[in-house]
N, C-alpha and C. Protein backbone atom coordinates (compact mmCIF):
# COMPACT_ATOMS: atom_id res chain seq x y z
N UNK A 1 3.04 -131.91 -21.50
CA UNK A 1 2.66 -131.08 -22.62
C UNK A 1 3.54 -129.84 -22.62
N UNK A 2 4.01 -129.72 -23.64
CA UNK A 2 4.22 -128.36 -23.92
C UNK A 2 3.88 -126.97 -24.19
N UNK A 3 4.02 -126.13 -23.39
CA UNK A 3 3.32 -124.67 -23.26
C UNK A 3 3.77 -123.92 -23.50
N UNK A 4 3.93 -123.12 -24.41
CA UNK A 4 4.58 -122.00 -24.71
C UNK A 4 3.73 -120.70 -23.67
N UNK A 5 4.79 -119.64 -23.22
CA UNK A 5 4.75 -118.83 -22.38
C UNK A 5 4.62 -117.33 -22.85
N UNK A 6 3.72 -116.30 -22.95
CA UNK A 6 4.27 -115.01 -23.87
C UNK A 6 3.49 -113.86 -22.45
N UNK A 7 4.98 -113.93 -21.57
CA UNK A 7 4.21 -112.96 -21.10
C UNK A 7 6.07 -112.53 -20.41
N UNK A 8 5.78 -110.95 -20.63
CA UNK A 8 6.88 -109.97 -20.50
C UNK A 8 7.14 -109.53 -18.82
N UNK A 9 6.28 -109.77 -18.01
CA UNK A 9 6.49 -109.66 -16.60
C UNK A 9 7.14 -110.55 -15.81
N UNK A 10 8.46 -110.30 -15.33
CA UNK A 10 9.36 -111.67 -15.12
C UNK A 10 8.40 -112.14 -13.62
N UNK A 11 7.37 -110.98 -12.57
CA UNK A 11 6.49 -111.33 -11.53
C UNK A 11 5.33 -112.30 -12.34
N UNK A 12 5.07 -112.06 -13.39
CA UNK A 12 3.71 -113.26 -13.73
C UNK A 12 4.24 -114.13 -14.05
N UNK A 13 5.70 -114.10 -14.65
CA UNK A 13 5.90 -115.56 -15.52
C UNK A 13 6.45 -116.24 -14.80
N UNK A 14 7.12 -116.26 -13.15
CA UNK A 14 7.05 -116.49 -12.01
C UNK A 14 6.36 -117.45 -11.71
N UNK A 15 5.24 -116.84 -11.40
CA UNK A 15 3.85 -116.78 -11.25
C UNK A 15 3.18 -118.00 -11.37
N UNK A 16 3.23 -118.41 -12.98
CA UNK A 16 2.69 -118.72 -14.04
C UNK A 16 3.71 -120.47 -13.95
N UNK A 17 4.82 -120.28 -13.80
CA UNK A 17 5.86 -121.59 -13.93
C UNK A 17 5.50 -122.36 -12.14
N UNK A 18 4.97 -121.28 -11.24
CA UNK A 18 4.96 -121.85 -9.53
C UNK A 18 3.85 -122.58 -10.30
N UNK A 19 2.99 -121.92 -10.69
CA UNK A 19 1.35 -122.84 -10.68
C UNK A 19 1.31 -124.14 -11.38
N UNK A 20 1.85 -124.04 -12.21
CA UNK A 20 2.09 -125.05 -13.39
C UNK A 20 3.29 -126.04 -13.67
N UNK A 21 4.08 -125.75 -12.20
CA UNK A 21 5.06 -126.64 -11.97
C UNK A 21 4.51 -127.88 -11.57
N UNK A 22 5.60 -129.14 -12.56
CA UNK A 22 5.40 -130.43 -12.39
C UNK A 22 5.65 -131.08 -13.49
N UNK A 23 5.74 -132.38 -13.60
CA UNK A 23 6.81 -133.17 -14.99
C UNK A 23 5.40 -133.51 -15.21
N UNK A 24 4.49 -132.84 -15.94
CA UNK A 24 3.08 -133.03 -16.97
C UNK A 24 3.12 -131.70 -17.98
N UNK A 25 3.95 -130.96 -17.33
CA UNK A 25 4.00 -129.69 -18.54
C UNK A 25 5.07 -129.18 -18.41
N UNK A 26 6.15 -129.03 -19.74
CA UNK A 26 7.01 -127.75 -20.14
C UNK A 26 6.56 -126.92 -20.54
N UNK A 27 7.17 -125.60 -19.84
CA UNK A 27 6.73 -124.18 -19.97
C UNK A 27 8.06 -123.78 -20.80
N UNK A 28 7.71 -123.45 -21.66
CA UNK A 28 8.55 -122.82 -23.07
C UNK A 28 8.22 -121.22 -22.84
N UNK A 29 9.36 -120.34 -22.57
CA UNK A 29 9.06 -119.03 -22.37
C UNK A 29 8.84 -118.30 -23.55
N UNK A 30 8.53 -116.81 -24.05
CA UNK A 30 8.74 -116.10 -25.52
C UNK A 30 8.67 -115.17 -25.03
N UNK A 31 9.49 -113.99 -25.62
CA UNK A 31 8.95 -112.62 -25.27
C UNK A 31 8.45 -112.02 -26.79
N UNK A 32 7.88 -112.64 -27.34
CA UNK A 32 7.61 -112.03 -28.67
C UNK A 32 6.62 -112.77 -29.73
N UNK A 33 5.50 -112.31 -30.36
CA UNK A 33 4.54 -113.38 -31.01
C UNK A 33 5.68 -114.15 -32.53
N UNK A 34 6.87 -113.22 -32.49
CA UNK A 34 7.47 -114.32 -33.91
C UNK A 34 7.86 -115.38 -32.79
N UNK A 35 8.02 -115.64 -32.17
CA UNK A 35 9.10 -116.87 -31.67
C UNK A 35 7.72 -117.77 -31.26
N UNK A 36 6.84 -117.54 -31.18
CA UNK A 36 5.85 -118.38 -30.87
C UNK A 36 5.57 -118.79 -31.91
N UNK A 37 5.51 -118.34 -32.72
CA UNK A 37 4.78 -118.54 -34.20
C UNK A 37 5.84 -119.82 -34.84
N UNK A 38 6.99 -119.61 -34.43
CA UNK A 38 8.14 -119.96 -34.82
C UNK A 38 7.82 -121.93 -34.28
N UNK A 39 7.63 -121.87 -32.90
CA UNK A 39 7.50 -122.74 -32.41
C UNK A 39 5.86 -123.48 -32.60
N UNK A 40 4.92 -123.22 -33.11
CA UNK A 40 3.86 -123.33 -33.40
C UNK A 40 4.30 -123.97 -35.05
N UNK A 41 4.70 -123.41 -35.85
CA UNK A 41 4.81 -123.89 -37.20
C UNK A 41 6.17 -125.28 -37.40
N UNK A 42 6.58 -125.04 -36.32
CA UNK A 42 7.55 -126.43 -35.92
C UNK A 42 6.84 -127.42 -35.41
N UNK A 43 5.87 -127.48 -34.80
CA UNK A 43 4.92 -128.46 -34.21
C UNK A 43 5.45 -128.70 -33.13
N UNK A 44 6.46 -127.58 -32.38
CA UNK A 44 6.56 -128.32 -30.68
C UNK A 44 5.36 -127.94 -30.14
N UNK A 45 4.61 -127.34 -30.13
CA UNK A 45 3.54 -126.97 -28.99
C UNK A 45 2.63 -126.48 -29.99
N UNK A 46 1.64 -126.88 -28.63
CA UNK A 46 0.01 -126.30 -29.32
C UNK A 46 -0.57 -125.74 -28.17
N UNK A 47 -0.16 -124.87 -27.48
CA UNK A 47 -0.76 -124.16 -26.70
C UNK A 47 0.17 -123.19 -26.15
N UNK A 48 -0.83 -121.75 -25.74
CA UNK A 48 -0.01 -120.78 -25.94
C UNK A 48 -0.65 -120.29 -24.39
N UNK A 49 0.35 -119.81 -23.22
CA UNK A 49 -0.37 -118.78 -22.32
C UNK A 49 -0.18 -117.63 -22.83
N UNK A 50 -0.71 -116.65 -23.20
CA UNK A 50 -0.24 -114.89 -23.28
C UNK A 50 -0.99 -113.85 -22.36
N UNK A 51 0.12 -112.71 -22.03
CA UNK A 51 -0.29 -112.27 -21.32
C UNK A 51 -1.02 -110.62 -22.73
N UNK A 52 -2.17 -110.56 -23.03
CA UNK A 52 -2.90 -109.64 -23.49
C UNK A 52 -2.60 -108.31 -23.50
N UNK A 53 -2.32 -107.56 -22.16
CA UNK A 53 -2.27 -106.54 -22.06
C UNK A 53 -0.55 -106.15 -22.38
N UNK A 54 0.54 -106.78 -21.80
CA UNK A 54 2.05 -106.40 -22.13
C UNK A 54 2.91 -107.00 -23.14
N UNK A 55 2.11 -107.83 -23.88
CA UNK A 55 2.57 -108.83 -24.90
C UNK A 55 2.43 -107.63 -26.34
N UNK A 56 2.66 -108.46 -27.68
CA UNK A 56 2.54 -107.58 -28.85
C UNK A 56 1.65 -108.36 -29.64
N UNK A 57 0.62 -108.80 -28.89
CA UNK A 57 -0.40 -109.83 -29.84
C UNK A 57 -1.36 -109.19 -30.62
N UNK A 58 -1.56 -107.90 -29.78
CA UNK A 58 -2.41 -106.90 -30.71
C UNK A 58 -1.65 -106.27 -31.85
N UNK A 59 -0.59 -105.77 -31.59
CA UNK A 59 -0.14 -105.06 -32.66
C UNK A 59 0.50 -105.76 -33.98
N UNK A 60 0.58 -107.09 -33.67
CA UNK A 60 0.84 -108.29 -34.62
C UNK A 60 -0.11 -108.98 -35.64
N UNK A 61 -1.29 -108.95 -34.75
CA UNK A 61 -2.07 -109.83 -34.97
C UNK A 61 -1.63 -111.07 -35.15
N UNK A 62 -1.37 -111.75 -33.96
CA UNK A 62 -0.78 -113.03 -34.08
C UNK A 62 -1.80 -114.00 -34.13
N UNK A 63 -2.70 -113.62 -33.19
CA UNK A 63 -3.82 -114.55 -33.55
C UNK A 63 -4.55 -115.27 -34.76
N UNK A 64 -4.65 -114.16 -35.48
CA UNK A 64 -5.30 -114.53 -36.96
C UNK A 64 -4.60 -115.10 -37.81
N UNK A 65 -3.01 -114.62 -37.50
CA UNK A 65 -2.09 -115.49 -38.75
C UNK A 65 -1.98 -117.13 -37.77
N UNK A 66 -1.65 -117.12 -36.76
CA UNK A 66 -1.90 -118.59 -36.05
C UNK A 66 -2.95 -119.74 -36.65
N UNK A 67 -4.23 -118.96 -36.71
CA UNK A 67 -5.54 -119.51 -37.66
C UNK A 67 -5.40 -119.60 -38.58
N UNK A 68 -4.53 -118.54 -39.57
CA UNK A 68 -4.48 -118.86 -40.84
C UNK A 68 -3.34 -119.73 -41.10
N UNK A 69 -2.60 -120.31 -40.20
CA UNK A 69 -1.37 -121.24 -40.53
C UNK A 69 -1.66 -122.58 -40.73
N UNK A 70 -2.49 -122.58 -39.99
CA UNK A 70 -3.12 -123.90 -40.36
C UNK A 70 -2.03 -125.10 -40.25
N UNK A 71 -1.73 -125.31 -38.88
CA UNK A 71 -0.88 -126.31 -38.39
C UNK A 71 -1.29 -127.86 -38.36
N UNK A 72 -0.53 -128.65 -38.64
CA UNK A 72 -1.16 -130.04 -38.57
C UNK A 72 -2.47 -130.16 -37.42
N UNK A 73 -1.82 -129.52 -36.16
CA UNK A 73 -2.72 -129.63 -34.97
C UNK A 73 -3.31 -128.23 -34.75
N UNK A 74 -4.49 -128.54 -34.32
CA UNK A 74 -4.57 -126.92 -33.90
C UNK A 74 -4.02 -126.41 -32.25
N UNK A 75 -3.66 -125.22 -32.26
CA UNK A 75 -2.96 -124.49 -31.31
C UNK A 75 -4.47 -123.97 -30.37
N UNK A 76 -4.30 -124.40 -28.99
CA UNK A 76 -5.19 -123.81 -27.97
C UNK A 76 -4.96 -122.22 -27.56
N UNK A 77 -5.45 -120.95 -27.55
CA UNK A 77 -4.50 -120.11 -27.01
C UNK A 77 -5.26 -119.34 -25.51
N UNK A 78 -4.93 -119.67 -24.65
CA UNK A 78 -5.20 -118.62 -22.82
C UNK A 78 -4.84 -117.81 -23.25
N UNK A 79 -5.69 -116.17 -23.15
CA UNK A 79 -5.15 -115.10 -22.66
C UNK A 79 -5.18 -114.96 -21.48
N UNK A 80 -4.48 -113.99 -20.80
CA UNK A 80 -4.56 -113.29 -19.37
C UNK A 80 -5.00 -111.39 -19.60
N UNK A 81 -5.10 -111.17 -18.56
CA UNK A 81 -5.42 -109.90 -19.15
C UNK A 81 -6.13 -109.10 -17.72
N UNK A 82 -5.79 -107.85 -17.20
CA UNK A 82 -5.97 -107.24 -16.12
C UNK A 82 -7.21 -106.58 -16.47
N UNK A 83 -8.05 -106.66 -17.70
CA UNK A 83 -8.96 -106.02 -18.01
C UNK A 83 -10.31 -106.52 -17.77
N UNK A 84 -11.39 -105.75 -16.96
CA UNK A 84 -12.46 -106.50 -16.68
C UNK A 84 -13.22 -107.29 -18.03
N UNK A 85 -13.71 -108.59 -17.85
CA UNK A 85 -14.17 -108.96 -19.23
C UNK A 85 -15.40 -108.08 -20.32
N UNK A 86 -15.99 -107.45 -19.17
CA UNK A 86 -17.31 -106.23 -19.59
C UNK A 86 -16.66 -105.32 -20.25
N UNK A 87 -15.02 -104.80 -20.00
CA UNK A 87 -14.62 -103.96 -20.96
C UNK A 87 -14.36 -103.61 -22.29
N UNK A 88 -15.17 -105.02 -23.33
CA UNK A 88 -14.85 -104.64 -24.29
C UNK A 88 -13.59 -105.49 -25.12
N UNK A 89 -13.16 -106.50 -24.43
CA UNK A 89 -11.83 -107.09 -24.89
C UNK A 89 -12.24 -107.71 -26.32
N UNK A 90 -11.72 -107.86 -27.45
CA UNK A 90 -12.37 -108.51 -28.62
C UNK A 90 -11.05 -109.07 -29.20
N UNK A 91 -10.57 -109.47 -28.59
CA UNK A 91 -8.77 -110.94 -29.21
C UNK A 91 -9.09 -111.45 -29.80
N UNK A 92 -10.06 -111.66 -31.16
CA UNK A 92 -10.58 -112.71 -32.13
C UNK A 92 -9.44 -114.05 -32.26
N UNK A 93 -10.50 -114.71 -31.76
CA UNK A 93 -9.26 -116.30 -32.23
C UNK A 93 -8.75 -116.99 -30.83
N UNK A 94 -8.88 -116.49 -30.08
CA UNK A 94 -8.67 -116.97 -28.31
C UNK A 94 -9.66 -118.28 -27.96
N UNK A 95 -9.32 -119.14 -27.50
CA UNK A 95 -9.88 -119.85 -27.38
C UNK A 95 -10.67 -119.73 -25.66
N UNK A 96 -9.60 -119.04 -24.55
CA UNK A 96 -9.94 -118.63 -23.11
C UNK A 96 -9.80 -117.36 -22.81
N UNK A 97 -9.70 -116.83 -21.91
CA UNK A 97 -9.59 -115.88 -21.16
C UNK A 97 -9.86 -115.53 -19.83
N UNK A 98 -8.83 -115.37 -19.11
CA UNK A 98 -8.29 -115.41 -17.27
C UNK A 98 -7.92 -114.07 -16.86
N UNK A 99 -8.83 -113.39 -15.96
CA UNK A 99 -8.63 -112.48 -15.73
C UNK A 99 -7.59 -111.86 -14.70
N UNK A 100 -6.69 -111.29 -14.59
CA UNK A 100 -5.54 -111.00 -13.61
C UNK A 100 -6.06 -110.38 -12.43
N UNK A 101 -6.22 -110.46 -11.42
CA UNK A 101 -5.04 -111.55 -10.66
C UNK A 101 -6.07 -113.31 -10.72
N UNK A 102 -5.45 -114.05 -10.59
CA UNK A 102 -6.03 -115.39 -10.83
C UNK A 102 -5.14 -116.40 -9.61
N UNK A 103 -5.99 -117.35 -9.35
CA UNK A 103 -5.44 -118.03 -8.16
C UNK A 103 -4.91 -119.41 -9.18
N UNK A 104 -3.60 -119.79 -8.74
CA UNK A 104 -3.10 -121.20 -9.30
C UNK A 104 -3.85 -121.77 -9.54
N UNK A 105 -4.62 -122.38 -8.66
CA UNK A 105 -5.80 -123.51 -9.03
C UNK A 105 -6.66 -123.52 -10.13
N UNK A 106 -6.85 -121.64 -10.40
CA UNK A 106 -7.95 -121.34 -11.07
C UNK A 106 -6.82 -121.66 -13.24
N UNK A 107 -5.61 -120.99 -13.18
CA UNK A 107 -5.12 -121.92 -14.06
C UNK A 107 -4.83 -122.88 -14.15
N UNK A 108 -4.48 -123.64 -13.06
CA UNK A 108 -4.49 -125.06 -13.11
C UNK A 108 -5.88 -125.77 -13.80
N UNK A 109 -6.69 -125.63 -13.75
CA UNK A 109 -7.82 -126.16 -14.01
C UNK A 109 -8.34 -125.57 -15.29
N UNK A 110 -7.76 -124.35 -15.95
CA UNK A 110 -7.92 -123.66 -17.44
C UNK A 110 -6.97 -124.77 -18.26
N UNK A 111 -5.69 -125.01 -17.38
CA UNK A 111 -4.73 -125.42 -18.67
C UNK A 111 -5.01 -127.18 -18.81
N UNK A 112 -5.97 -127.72 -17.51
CA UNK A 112 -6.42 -129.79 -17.40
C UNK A 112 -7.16 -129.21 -19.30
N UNK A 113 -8.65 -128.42 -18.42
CA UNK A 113 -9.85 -128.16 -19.60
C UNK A 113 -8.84 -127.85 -21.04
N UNK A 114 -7.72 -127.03 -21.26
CA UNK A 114 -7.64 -126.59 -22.05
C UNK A 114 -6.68 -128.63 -23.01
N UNK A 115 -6.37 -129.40 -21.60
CA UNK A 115 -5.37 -130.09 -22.96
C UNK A 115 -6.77 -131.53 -22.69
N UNK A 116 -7.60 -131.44 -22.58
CA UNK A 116 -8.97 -132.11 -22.75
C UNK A 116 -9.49 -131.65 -23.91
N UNK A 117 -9.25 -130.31 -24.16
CA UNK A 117 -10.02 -130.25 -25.65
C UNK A 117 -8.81 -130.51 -26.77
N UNK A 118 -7.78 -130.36 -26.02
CA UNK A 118 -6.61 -130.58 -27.96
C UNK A 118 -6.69 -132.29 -27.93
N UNK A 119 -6.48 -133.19 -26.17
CA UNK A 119 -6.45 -134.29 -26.72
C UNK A 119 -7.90 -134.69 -27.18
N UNK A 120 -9.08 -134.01 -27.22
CA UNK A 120 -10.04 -134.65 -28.20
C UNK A 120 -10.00 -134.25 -29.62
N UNK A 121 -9.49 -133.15 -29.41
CA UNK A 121 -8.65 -132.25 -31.54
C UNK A 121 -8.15 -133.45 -31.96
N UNK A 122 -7.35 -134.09 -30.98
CA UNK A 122 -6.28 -135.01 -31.67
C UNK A 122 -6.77 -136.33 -32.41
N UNK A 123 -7.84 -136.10 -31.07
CA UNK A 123 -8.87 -138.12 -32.08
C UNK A 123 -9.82 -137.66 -32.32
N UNK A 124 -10.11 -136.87 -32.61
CA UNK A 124 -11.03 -136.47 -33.69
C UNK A 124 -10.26 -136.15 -34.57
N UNK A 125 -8.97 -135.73 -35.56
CA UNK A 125 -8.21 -135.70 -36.45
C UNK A 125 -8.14 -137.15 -36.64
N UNK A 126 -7.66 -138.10 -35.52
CA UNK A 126 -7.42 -139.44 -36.35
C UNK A 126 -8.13 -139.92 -36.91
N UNK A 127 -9.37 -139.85 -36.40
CA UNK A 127 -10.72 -140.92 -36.38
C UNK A 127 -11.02 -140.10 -37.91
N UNK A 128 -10.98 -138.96 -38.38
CA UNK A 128 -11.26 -138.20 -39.71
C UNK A 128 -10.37 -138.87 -40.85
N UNK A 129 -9.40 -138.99 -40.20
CA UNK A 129 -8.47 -139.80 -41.39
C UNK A 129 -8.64 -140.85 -41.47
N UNK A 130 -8.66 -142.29 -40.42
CA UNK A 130 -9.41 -143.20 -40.59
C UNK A 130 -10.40 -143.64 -41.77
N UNK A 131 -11.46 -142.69 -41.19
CA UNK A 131 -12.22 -142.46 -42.01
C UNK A 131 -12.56 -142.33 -43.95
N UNK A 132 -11.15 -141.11 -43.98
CA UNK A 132 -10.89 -140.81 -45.05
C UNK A 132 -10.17 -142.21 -45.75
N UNK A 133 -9.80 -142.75 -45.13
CA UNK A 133 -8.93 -144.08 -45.45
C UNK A 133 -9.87 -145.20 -45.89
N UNK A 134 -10.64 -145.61 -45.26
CA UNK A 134 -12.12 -146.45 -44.91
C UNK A 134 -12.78 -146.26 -46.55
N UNK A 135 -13.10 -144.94 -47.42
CA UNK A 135 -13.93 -144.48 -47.81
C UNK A 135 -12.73 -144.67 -49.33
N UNK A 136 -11.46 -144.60 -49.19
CA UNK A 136 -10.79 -145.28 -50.52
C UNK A 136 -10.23 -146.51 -50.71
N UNK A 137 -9.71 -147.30 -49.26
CA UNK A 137 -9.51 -148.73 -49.31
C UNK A 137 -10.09 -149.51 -48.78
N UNK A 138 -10.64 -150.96 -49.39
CA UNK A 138 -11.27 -151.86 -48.86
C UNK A 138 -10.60 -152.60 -47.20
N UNK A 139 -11.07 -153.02 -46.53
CA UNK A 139 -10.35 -153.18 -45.36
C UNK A 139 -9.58 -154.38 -45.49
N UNK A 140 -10.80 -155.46 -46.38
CA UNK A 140 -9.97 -156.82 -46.28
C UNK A 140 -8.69 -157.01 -47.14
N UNK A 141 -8.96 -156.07 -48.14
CA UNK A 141 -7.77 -156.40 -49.48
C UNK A 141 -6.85 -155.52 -49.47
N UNK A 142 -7.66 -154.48 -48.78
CA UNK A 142 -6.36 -153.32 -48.91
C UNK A 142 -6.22 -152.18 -50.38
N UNK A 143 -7.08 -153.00 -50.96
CA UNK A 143 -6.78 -152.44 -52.41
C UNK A 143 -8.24 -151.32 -52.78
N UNK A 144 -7.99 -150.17 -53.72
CA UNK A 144 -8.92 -149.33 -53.87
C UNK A 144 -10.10 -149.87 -53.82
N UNK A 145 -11.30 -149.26 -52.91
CA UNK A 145 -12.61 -149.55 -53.33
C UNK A 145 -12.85 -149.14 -54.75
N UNK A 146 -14.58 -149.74 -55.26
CA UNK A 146 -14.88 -149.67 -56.69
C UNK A 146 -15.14 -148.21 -57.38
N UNK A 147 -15.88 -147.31 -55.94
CA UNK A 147 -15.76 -146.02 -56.06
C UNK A 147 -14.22 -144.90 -56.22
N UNK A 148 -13.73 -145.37 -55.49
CA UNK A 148 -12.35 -144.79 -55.71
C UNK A 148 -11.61 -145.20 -56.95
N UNK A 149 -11.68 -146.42 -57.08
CA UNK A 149 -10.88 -146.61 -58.30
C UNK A 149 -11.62 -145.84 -59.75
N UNK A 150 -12.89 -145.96 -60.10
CA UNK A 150 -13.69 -145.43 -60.32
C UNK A 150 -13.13 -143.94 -60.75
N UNK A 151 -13.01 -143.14 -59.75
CA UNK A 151 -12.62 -142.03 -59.51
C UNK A 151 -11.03 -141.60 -60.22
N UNK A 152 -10.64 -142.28 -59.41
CA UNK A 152 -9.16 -142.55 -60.04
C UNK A 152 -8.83 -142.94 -61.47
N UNK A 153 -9.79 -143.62 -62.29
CA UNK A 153 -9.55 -144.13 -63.06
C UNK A 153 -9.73 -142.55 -64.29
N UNK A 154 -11.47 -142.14 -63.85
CA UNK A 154 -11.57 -141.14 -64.61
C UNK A 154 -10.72 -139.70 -64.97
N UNK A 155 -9.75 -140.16 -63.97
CA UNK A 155 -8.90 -138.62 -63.55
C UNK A 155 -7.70 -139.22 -64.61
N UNK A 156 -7.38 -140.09 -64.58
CA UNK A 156 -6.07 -140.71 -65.15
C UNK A 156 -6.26 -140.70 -67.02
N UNK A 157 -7.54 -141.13 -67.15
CA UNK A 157 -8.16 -141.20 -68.18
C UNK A 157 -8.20 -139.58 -69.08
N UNK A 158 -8.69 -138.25 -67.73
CA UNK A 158 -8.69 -137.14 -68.56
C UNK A 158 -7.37 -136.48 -68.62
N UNK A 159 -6.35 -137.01 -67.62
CA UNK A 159 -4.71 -136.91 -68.17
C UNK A 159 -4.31 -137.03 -68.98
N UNK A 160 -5.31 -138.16 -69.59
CA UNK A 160 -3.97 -139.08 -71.11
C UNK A 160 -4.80 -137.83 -72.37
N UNK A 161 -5.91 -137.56 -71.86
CA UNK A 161 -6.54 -137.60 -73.27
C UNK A 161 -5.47 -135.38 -73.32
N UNK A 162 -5.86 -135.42 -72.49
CA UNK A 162 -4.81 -133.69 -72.33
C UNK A 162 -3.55 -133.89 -72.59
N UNK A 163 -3.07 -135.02 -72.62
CA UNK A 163 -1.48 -135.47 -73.06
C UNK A 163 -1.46 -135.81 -74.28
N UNK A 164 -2.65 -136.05 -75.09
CA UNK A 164 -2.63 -136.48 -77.02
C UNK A 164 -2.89 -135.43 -77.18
């Protein structure tokens, strides 16, 4: 999987590549929320580590435009953050949060949980389209159900009559 990286401390991002070393994840570095964004609206990655406190996620608001981009897939995002969680932190749109200092294991086991929930995003997106598929074509014929055509028909019908 691919991970995009947004953290400005070359000691965490260190850190961050020891723990998470191994051919199950590329770590994609950023020092900046456009280049993530960048890579997010390209569809290489759907998951983001950032580091909260030295990053520019606040002053961007990267988070909210991420949500509002509305990517084929949705994007998971870890913060990190040296700040006790009682302090008040409010990152709207985060899906985690890991408090600094953190033991490998303890991200190791944020980033299993974190690609357990995109690969269930993912079939649960298919199984929706499926679905959506199911509900306009017949399975055996292939051809519009009676409702859809139905549907289709009436739409085509108030075309012509807006076209005389």
């Amino acid at each position: 999987m691919k991970i995009l990286v947004l953290e400005n401390n070359p000691k965490e991002l260190a850190f961050i590549e020891q723990a998470l070393n191994g051919k199950r994840n590329v770590l994609i570095p950023v020092t900046s929320s456009e280049q993530a964004s960048s890579y997010i609206q390209s569809g290489e990655s759907r998951f983001l580590i950032a580091n909260w406190d030295t990053s520019d996620l606040r002053t961007s608001r990267f988070m909210t435009r991420a949500r509002a981009m509305n990517p084929a897939q949705p994007i998971y995002i870890l913060l990190t953050t040296m700040k006790n969680l009682d302090e008040g932190i409010e990152p709207m749109g985060m899906d985690d949060i890991i408090q600094r200092p953190f033991k490998a294991a303890d991200l190791k086991n944020r980033v299993a949980m974190a690609e357990r929930i995109i690969s269930l995003a993912s079939s649960l997106a298919m199984a929706r389209d499926q679905l959506e598929n199911h509900a306009v074509f017949d399975d055996l014929t292939g051809f519009m159900n009676r409702m859809a055509f139905s549907r289709q028909a009436a739409g085509e019908l108030e075309r012509s009559r807006r076209a005389s």
